[in-house]
PDB file of N, CA and C in Angstrom:
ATOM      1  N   UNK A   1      -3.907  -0.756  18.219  1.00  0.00           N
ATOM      2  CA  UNK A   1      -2.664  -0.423  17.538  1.00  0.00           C
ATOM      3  C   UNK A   1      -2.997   0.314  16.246  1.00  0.00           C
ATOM      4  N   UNK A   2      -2.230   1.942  16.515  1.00  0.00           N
ATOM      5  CA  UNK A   2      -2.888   2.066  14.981  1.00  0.00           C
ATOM      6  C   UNK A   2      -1.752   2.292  14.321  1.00  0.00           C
ATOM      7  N   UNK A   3      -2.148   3.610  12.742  1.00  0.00           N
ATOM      8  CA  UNK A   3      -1.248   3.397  11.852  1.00  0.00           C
ATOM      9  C   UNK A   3      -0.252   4.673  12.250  1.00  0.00           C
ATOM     10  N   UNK A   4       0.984   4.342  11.937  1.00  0.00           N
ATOM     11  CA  UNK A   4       2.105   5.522  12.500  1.00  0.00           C
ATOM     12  C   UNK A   4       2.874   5.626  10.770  1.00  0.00           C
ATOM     13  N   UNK A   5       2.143   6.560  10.193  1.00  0.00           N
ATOM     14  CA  UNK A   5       3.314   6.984   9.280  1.00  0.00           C
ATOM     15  C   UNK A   5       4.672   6.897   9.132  1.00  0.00           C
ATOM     16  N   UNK A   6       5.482   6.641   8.384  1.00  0.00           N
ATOM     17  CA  UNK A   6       6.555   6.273   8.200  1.00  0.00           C
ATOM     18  C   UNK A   6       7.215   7.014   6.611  1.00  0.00           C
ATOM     19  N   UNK A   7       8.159   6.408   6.532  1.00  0.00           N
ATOM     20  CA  UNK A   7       8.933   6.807   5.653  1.00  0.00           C
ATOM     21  C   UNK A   7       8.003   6.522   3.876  1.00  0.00           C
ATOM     22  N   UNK A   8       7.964   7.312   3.247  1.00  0.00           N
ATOM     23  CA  UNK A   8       6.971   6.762   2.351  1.00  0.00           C
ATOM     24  C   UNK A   8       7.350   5.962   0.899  1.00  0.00           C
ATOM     25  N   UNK A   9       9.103   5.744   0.945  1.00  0.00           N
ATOM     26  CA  UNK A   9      10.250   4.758   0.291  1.00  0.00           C
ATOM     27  C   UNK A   9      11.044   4.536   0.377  1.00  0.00           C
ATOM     28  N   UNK A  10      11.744   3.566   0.974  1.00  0.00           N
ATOM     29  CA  UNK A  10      13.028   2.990   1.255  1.00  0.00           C
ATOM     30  C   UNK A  10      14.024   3.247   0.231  1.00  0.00           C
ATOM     31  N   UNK A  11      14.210   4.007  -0.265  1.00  0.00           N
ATOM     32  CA  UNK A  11      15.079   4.314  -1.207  1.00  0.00           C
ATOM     33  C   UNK A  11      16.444   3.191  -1.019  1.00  0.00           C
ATOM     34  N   UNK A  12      16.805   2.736  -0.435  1.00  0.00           N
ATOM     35  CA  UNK A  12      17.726   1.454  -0.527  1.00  0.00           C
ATOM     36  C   UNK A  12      17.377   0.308  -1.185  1.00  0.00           C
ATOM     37  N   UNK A  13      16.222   0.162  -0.879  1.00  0.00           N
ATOM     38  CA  UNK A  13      15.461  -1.013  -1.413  1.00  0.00           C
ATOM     39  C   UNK A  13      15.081  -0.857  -2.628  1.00  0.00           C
ATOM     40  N   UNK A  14      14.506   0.417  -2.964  1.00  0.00           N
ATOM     41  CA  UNK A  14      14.039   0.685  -4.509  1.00  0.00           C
ATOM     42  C   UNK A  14      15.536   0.366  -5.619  1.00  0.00           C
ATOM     43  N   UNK A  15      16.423   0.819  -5.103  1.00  0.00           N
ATOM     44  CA  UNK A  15      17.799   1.000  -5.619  1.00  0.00           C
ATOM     45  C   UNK A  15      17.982  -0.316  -6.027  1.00  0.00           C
ATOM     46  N   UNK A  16      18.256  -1.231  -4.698  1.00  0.00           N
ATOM     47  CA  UNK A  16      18.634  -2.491  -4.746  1.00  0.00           C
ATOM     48  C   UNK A  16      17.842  -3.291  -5.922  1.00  0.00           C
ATOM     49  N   UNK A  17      16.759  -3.668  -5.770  1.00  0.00           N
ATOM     50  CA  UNK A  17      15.707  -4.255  -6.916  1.00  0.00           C
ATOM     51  C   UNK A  17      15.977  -3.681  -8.241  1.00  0.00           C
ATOM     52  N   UNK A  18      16.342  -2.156  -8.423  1.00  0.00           N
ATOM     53  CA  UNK A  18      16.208  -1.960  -9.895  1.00  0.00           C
ATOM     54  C   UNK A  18      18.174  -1.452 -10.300  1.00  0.00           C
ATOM     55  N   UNK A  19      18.387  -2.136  -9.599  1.00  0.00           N
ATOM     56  CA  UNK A  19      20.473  -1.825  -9.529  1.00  0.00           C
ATOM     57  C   UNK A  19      20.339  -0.652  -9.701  1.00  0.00           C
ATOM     58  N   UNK A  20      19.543   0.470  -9.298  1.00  0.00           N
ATOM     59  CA  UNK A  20      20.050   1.436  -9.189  1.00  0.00           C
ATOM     60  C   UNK A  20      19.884   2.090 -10.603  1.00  0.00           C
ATOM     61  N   UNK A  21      19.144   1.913 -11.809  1.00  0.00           N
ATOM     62  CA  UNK A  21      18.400   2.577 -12.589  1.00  0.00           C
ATOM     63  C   UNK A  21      17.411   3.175 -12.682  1.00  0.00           C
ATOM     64  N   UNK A  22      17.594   4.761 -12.511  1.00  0.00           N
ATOM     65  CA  UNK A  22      16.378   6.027 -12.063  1.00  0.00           C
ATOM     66  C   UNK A  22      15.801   5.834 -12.885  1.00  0.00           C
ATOM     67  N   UNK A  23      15.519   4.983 -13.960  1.00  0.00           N
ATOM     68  CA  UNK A  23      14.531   5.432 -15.269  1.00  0.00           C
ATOM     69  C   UNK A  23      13.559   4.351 -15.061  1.00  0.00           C
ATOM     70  N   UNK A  24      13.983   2.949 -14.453  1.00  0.00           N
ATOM     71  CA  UNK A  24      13.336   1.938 -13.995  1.00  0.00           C
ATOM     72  C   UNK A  24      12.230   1.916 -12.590  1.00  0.00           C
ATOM     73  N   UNK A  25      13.790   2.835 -11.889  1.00  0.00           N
ATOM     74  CA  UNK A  25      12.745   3.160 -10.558  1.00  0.00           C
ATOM     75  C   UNK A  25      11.658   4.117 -11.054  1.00  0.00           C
ATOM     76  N   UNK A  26      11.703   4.872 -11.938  1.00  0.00           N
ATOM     77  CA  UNK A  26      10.613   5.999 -11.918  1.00  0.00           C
ATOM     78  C   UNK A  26       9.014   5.166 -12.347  1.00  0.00           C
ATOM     79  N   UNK A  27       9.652   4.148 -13.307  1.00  0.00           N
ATOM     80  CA  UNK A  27       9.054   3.094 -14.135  1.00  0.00           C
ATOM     81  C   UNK A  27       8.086   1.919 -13.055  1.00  0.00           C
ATOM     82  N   UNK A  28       8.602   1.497 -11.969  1.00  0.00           N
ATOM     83  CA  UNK A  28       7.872   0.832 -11.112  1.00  0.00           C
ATOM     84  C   UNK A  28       7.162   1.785 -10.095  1.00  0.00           C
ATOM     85  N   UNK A  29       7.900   2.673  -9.553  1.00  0.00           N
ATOM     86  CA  UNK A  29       6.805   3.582  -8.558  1.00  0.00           C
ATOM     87  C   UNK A  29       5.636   4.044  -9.129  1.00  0.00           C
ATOM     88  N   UNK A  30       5.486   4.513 -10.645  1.00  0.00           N
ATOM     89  CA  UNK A  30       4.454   4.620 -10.960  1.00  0.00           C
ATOM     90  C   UNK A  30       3.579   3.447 -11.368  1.00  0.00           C
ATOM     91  N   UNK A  31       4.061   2.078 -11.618  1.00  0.00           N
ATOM     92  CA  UNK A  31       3.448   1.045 -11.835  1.00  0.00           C
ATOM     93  C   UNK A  31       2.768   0.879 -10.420  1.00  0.00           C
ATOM     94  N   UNK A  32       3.454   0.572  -9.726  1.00  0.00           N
ATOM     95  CA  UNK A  32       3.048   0.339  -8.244  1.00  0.00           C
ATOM     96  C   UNK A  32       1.784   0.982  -7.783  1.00  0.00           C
ATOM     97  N   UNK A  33       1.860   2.664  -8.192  1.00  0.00           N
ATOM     98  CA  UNK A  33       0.764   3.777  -7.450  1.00  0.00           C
ATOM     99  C   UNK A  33      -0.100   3.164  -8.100  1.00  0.00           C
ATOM    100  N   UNK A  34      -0.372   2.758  -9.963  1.00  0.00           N
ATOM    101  CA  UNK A  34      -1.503   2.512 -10.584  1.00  0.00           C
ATOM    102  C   UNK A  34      -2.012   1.292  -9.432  1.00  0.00           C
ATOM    103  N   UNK A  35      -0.986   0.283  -9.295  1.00  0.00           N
ATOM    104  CA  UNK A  35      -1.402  -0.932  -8.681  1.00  0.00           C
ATOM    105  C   UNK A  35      -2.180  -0.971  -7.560  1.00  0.00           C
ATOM    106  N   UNK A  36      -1.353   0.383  -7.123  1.00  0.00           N
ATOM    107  CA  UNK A  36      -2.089   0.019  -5.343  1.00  0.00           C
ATOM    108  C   UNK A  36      -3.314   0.836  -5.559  1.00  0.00           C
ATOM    109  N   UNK A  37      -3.337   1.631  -6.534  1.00  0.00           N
ATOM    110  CA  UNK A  37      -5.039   2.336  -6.619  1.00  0.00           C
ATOM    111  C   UNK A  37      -6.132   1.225  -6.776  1.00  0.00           C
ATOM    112  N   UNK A  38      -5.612   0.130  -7.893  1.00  0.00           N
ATOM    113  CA  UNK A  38      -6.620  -0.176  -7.982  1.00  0.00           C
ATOM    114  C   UNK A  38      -7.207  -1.483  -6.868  1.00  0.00           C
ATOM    115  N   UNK A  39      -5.791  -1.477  -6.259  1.00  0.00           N
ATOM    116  CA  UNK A  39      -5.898  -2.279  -4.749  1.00  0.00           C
ATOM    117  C   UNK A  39      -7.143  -2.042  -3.832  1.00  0.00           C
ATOM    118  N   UNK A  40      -7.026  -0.636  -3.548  1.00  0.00           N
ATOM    119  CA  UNK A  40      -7.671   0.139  -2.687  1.00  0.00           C
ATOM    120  C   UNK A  40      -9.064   0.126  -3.309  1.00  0.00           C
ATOM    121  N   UNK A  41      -9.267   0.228  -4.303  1.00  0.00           N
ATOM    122  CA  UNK A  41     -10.954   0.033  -5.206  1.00  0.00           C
ATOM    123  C   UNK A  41     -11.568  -1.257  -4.757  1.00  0.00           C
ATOM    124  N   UNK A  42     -10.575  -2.465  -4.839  1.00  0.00           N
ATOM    125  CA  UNK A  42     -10.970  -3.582  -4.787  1.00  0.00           C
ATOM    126  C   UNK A  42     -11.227  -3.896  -2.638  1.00  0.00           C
ATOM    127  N   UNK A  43     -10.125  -3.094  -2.582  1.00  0.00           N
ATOM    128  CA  UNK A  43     -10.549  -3.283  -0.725  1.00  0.00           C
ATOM    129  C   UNK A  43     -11.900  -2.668  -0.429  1.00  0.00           C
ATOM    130  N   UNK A  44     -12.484  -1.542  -1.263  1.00  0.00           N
ATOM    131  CA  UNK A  44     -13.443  -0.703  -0.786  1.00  0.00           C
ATOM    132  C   UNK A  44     -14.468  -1.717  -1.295  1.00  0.00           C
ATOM    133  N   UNK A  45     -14.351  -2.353  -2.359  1.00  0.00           N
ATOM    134  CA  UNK A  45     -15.524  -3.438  -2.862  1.00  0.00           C
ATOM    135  C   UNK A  45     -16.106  -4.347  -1.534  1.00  0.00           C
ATOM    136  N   UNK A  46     -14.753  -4.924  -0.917  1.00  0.00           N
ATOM    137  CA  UNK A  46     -14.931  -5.702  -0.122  1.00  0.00           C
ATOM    138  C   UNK A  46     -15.486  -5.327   1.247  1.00  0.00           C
ATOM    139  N   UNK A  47     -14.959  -4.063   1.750  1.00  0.00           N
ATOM    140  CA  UNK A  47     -15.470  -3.750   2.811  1.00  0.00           C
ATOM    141  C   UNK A  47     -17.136  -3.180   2.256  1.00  0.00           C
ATOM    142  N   UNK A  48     -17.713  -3.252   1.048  1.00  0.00           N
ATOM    143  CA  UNK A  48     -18.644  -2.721   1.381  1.00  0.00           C
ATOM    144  C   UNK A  48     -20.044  -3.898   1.182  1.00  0.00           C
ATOM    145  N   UNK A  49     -19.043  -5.113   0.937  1.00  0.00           N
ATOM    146  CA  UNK A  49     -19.742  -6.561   0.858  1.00  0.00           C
ATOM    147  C   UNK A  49     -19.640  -7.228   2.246  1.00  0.00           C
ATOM    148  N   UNK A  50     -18.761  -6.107   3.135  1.00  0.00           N
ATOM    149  CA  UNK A  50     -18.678  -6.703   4.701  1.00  0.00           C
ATOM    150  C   UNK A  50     -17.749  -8.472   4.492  1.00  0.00           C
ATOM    151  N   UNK A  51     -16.875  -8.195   3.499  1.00  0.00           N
ATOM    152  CA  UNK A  51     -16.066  -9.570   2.723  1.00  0.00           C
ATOM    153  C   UNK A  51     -15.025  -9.495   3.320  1.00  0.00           C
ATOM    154  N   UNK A  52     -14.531 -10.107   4.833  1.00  0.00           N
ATOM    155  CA  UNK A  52     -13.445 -10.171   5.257  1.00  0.00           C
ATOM    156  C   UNK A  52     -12.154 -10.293   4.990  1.00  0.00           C
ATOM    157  N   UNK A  53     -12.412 -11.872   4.389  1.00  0.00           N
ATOM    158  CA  UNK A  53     -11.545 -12.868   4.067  1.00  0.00           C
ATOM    159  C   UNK A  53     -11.188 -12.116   2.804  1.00  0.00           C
ATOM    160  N   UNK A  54     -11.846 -11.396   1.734  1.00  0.00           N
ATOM    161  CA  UNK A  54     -11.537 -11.028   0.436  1.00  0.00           C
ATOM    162  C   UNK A  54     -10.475 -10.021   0.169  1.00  0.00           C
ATOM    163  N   UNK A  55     -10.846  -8.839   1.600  1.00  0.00           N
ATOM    164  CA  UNK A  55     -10.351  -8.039   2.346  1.00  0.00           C
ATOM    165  C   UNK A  55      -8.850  -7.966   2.825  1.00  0.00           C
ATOM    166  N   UNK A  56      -8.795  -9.217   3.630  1.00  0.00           N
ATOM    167  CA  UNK A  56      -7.554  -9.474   4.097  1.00  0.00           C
ATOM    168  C   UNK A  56      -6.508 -10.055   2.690  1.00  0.00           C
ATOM    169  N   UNK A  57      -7.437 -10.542   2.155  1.00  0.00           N
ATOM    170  CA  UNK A  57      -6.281 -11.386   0.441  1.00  0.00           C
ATOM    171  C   UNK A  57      -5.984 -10.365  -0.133  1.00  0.00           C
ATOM    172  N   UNK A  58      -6.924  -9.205  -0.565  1.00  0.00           N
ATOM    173  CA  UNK A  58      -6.226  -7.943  -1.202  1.00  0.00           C
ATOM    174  C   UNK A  58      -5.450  -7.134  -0.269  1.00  0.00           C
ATOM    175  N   UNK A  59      -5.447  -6.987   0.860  1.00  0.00           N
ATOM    176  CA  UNK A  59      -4.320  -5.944   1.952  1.00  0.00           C
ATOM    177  C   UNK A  59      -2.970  -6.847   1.478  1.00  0.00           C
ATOM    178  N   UNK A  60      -3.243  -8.497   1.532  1.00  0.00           N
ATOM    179  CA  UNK A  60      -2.266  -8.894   2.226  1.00  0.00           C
ATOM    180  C   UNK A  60      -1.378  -9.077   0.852  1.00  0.00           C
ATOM    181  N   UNK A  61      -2.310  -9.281  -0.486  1.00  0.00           N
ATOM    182  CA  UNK A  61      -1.367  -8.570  -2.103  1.00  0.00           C
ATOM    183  C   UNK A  61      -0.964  -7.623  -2.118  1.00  0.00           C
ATOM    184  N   UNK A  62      -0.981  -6.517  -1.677  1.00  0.00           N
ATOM    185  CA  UNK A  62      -0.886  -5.319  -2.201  1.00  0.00           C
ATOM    186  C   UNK A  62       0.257  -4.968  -0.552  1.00  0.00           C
ATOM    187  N   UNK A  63       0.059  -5.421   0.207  1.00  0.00           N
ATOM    188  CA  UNK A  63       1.241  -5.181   1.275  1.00  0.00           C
ATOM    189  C   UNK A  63       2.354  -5.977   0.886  1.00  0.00           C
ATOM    190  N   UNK A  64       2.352  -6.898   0.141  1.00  0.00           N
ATOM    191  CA  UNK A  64       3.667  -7.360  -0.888  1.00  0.00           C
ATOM    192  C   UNK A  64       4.702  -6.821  -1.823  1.00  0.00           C
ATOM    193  N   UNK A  65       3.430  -6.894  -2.700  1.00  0.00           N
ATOM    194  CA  UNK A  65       4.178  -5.678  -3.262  1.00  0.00           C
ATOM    195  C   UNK A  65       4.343  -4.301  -2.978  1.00  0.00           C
ATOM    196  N   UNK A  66       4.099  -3.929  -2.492  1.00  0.00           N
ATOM    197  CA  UNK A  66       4.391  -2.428  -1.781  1.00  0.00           C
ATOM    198  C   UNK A  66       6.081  -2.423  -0.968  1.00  0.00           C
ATOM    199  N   UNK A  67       5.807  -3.796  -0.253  1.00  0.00           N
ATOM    200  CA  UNK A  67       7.254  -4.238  -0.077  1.00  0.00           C
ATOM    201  C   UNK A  67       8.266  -4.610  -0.544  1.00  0.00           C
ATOM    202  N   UNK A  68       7.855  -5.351  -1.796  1.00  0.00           N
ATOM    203  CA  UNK A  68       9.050  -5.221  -2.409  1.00  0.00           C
ATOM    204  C   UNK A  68       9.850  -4.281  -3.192  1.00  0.00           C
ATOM    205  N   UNK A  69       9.024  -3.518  -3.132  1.00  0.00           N
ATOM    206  CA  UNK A  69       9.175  -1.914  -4.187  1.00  0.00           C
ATOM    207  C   UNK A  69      10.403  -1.310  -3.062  1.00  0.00           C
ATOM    208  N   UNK A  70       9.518  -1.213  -1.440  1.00  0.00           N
ATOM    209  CA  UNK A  70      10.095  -0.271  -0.932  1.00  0.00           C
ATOM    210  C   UNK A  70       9.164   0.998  -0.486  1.00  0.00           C
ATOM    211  N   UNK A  71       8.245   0.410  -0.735  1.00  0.00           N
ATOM    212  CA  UNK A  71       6.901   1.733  -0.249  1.00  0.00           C
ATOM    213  C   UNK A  71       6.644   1.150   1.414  1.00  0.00           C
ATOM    214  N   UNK A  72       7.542   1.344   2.262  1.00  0.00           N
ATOM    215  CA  UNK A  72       7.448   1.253   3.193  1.00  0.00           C
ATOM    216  C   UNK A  72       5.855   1.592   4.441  1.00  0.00           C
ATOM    217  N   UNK A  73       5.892   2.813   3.396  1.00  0.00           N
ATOM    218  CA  UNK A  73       4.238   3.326   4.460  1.00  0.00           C
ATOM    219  C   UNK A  73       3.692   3.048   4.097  1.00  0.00           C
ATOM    220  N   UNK A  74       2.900   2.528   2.799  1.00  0.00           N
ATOM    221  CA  UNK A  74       2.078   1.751   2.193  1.00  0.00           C
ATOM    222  C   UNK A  74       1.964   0.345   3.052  1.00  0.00           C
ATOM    223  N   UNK A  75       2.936  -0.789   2.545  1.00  0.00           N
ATOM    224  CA  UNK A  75       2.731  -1.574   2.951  1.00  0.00           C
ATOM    225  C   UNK A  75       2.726  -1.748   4.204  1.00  0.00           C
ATOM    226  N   UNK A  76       3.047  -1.012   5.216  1.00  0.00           N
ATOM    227  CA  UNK A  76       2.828  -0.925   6.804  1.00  0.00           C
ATOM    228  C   UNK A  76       0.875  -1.163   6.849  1.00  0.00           C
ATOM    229  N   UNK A  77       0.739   0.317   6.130  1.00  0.00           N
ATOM    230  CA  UNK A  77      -1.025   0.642   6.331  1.00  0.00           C
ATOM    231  C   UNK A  77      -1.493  -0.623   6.146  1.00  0.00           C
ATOM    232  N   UNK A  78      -1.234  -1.452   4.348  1.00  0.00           N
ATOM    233  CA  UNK A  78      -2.312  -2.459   4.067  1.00  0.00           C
ATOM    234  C   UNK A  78      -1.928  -3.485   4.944  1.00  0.00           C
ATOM    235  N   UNK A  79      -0.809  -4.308   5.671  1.00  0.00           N
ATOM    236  CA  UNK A  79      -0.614  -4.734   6.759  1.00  0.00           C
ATOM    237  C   UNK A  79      -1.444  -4.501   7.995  1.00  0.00           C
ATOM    238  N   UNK A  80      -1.405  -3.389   8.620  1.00  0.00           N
ATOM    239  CA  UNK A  80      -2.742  -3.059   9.476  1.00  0.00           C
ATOM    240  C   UNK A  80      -3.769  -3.322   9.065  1.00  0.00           C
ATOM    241  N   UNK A  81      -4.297  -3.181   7.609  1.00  0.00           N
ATOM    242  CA  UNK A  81      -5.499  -3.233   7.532  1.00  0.00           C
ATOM    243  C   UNK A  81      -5.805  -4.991   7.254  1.00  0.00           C
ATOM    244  N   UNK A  82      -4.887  -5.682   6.918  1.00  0.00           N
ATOM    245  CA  UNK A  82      -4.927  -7.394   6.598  1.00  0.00           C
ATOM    246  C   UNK A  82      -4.825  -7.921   8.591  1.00  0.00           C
ATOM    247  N   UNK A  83      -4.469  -7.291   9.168  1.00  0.00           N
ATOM    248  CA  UNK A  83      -4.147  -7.963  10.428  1.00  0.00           C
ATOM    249  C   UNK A  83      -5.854  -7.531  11.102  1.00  0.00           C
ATOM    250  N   UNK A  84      -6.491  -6.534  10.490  1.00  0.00           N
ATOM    251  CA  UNK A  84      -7.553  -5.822  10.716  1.00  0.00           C
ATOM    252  C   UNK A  84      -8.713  -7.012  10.526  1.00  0.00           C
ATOM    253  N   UNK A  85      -8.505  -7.528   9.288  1.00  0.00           N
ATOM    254  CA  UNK A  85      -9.747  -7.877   8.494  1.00  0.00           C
ATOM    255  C   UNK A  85      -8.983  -9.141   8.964  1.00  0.00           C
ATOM    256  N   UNK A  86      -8.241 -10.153   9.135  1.00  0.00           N
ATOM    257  CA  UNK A  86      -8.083 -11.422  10.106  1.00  0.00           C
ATOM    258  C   UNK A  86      -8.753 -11.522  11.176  1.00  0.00           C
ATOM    259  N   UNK A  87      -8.932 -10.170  11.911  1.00  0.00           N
ATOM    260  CA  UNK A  87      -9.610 -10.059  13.069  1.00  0.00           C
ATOM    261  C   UNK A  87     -11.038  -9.896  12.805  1.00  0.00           C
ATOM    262  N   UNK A  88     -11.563  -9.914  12.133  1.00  0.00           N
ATOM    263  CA  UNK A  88     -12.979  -9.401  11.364  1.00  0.00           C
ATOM    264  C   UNK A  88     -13.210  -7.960  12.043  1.00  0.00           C
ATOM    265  N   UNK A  89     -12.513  -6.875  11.904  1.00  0.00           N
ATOM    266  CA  UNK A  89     -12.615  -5.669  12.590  1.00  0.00           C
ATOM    267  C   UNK A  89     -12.375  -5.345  11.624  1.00  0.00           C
ATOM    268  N   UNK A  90     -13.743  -4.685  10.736  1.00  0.00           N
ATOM    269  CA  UNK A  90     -14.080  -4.053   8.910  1.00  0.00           C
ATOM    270  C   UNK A  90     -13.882  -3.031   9.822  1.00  0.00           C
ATOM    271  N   UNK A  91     -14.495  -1.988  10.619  1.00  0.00           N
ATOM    272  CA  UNK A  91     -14.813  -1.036  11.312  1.00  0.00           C
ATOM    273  C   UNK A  91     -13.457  -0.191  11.204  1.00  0.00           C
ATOM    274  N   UNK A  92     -12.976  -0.603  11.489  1.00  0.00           N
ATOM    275  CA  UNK A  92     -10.820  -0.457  11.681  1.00  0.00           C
ATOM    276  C   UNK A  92     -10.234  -0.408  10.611  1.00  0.00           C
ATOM    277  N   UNK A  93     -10.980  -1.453   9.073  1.00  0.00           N
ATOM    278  CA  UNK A  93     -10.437  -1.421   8.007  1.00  0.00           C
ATOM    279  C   UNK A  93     -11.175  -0.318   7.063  1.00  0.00           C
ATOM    280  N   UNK A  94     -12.541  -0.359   7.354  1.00  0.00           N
ATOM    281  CA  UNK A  94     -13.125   0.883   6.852  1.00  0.00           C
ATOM    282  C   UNK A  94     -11.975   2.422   7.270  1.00  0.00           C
ATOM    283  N   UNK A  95     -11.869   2.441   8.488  1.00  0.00           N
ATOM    284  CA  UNK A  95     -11.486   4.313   8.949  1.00  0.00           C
ATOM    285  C   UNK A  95      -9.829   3.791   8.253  1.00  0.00           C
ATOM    286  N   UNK A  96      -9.257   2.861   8.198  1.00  0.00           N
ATOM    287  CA  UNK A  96      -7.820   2.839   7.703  1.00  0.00           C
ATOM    288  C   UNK A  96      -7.850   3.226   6.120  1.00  0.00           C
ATOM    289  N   UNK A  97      -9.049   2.925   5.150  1.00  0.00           N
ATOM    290  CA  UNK A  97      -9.040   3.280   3.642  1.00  0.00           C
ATOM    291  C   UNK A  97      -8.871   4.401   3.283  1.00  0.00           C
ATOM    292  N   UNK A  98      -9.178   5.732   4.251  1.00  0.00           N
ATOM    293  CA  UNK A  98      -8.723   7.191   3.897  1.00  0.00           C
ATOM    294  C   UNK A  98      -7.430   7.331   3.799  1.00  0.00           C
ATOM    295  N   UNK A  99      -6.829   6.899   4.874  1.00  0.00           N
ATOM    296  CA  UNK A  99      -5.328   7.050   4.950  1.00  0.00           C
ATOM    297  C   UNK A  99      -4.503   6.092   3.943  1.00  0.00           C
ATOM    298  N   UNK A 100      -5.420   4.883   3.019  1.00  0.00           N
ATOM    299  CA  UNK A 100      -4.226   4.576   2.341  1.00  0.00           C
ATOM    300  C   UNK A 100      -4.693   5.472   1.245  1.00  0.00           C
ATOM    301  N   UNK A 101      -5.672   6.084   0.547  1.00  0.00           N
ATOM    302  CA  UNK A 101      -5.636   7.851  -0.241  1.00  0.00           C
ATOM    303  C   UNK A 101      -4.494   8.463   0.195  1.00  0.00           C
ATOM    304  N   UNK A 102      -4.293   8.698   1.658  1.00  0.00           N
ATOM    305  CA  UNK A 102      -3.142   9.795   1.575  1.00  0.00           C
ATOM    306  C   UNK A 102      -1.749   9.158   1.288  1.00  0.00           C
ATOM    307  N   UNK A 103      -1.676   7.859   2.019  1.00  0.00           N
ATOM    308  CA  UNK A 103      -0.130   7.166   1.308  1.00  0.00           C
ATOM    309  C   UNK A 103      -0.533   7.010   0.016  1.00  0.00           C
ATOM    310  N   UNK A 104      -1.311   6.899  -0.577  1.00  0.00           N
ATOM    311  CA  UNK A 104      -1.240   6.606  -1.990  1.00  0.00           C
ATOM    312  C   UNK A 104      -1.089   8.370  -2.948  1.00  0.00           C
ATOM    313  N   UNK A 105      -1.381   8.876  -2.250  1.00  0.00           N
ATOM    314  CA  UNK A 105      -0.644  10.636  -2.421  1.00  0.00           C
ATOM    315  C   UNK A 105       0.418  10.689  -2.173  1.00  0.00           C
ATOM    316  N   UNK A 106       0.525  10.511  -1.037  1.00  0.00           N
ATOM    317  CA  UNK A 106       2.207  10.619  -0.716  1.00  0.00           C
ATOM    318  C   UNK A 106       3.474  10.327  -1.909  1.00  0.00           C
ATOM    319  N   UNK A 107       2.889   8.583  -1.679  1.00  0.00           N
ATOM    320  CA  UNK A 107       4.341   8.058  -2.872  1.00  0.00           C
ATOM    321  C   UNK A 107       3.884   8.692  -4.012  1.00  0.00           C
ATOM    322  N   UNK A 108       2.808   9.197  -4.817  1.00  0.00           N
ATOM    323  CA  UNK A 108       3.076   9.590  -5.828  1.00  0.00           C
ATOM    324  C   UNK A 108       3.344  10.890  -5.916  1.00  0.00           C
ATOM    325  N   UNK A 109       3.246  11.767  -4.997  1.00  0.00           N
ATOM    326  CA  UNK A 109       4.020  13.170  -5.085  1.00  0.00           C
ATOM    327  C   UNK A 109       6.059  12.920  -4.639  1.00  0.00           C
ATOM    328  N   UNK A 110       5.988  11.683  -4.017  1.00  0.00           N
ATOM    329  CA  UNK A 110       7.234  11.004  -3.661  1.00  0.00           C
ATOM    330  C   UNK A 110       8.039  10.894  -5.131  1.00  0.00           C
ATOM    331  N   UNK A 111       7.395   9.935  -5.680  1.00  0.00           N
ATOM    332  CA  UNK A 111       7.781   9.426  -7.099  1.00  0.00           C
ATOM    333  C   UNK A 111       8.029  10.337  -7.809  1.00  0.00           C
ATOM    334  N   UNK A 112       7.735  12.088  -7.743  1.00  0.00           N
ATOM    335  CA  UNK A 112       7.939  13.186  -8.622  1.00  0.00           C
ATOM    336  C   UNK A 112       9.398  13.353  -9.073  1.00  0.00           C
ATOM    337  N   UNK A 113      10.019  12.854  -6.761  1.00  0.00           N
ATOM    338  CA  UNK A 113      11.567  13.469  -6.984  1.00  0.00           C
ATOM    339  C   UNK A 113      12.543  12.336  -7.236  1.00  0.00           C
ATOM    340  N   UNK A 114      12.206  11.274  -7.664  1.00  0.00           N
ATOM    341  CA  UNK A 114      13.097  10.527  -8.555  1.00  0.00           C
ATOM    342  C   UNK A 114      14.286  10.912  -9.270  1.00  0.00           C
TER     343      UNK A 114
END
């Protein structure tokens, strides 16, 4: 099962959480991108300690919040990659870390049109 791109913010959801203040939403999407960057640093730590379990705790933080924001394709990816590293299949979570670079491009060229 792999990863199928998706929508890269629920814009309903972002709305909902911040009632609908663009200055707030602009305010968490960029909190979020810092967040999930440094998510992705800490997943690459782990996959390169072959650290499963460490692996799956940071996908499965950072696929949280990604959800509650509303970063829909984000938290899909680190989801795959936590259901990945449950399975001890690093191999799967290794080739999935490029692509969260490009969702993590995405929402922040996303976050421009706020």
């Amino acid at each position: 099962m792999g990863f199928e791109p998706t929508a890269v913010i629920d814009m309903a959801q972002l709305r909902n959480i911040t009632l609908d203040d663009e200055e707030l939403m602009k305010e968490i999407v960029a909190a979020l991108v810092d967040d999930a960057a440094s998510q992705i640093g800490k997943l690459r730590e782990a996959l390169e300690r072959a650290d499963a379990g460490e692996c799956a705790r940071v996908a499965h933080s950072a696929r949280g919040a990604c959800g509650n924001v509303g970063a829909v394709s984000l938290a899909a990816l680190f989801s795959s990659i936590e259901r990945d590293a449950r399975g001890g299949n690093l191999p799967a979570c290794r080739s999935n870390l490029s692509l969260l670079h490009q969702e993590l491009d995405r929402l922040r060229n996303q976050s421009q049109l706020i």
